[in-house]
Every structure is written in structure tokens, then in C-alpha cells.
C-alpha atoms as a PDB file:
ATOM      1  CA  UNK A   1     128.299  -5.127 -68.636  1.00  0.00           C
ATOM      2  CA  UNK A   2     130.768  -5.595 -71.365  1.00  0.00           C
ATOM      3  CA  UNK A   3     131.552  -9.290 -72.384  1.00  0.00           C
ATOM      4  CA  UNK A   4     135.398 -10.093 -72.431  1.00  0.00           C
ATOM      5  CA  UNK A   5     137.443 -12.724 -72.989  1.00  0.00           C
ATOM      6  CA  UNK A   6     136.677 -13.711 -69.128  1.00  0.00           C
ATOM      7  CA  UNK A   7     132.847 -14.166 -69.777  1.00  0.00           C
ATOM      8  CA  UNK A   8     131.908 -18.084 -69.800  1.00  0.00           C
ATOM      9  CA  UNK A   9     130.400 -19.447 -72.808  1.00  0.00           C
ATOM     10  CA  UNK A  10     127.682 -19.872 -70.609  1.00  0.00           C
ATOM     11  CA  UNK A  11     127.046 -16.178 -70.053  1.00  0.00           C
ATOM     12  CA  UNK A  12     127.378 -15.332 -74.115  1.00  0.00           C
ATOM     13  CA  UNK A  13     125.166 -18.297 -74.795  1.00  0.00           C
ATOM     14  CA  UNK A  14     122.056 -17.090 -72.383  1.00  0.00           C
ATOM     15  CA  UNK A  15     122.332 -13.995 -74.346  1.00  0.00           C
ATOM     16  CA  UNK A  16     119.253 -14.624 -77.285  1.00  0.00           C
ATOM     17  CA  UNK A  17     121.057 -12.073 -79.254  1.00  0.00           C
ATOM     18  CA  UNK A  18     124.617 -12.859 -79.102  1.00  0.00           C
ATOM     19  CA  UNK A  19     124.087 -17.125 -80.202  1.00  0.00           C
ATOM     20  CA  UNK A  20     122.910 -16.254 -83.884  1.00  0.00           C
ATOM     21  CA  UNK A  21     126.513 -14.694 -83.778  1.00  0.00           C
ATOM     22  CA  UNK A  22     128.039 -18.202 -81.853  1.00  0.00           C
ATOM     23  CA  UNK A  23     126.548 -19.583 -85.213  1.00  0.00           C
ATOM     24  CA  UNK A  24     127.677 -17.542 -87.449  1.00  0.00           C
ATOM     25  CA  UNK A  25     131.203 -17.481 -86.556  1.00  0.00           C
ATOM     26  CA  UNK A  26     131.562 -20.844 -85.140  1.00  0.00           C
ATOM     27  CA  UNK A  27     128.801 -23.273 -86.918  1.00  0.00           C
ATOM     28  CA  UNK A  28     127.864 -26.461 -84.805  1.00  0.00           C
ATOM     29  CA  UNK A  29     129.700 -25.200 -81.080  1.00  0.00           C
ATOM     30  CA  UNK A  30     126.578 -24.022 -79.243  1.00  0.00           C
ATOM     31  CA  UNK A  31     124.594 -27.293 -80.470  1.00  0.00           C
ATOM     32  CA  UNK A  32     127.515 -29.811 -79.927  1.00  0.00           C
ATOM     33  CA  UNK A  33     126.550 -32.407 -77.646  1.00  0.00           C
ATOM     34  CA  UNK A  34     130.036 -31.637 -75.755  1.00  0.00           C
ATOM     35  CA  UNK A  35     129.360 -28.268 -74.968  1.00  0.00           C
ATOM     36  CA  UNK A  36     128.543 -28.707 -71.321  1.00  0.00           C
ATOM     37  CA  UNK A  37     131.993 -29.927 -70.455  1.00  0.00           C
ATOM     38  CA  UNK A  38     133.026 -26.401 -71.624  1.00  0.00           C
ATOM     39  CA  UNK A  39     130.405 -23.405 -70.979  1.00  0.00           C
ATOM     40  CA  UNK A  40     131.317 -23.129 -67.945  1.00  0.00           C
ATOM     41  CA  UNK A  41     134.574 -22.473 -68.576  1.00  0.00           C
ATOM     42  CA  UNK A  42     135.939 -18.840 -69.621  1.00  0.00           C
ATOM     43  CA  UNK A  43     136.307 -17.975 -73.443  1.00  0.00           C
ATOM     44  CA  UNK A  44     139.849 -17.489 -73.025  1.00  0.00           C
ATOM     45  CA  UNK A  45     140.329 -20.544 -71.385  1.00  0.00           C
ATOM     46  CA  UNK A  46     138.334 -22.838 -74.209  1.00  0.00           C
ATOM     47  CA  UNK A  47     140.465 -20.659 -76.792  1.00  0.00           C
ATOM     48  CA  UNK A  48     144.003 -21.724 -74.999  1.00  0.00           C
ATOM     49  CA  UNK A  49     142.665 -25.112 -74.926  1.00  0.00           C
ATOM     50  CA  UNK A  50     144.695 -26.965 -77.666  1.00  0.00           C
ATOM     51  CA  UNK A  51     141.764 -29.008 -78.834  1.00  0.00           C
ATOM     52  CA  UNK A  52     140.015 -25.082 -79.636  1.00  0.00           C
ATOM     53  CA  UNK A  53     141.461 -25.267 -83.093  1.00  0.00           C
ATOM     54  CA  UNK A  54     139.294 -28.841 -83.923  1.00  0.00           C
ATOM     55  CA  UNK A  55     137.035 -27.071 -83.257  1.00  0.00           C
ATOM     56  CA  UNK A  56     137.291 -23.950 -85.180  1.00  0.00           C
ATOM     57  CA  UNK A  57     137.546 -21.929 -82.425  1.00  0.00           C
ATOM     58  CA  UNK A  58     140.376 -19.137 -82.230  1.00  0.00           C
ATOM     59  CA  UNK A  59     141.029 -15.675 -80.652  1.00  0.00           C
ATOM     60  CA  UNK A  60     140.309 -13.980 -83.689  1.00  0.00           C
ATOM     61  CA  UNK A  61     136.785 -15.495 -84.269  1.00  0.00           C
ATOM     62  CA  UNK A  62     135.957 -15.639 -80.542  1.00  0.00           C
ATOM     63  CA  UNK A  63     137.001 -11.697 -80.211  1.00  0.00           C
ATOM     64  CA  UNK A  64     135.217 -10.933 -83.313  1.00  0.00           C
ATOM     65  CA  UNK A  65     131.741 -12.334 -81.811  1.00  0.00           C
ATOM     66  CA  UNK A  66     132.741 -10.184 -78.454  1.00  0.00           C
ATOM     67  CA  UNK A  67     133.090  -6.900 -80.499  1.00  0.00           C
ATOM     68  CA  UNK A  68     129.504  -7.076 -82.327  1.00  0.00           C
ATOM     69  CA  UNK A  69     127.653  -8.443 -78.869  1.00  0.00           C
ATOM     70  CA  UNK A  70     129.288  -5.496 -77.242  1.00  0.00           C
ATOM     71  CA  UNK A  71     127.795  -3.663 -80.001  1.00  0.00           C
ATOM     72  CA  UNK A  72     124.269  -4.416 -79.751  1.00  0.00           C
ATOM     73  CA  UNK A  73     124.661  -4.052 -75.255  1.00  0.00           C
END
């Protein structure tokens, strides 16, 4: 199955191979102590969130992670 913007953090971060690339691309999300108000949620949801771009997080970065897990699937 091929992640998309509707996969939940929650799915891409239960992948082992797929968070070194969460890290890569967006340093400090998948250990911030906030996360669990927002895995759950869809990675196109957390991206249209207005408070995504505190964090670092936009379409570009979050589609760029999708592309290389969808690589190694």
C-alpha cells in the first residue's frame, strides 16, 4: 500500500524505515512531546493546519518523505 497524503502520521511513524526520513526532513516532530495530539490525524490535515509552518512542516517536505517511503515499499 502506497502512503499518501491521507496516511496518519501514525501509520508513517510505525513504519521503522520511513521515521529516519520523519528526522531527516522534519528534525524534532516524531520526538515532540505534542505529537499525540496529532498522529492520528491525516498528513494533509497536520500540513493545512496553520500552526504546520512552526513547526517546519509543509507540503513540500511532507510529500518529499512520501516519495522516498514509497520508494523503499
Amino acid at each position: 500500500m502506497a502512503y499518501t497524503m491521507n496516511t496518519t502520521l501514525k501509520e508513517l511513524l510505525r513504519d521503522p524505515n520511513v521515521r529516519p526520513l520523519i528526522d531527516q526532513y522534519l528534525p524534532g516532530v516524531a520526538d515532540n512531546p505534542m505529537l499525540s495530539m496529532v498522529e492520528g490525524m491525516t498528513l494533509q490535515a497536520i500540513v493545512d493546519n496553520p500552526m504546520a509552518g512552526q513547526f517546519g512542516i509543509t507540503e513540500e517536505k511532507v510529500q518529499s518523505i512520501l516519495d522516498q517511503a514509497n520508494k523503499m515499499s
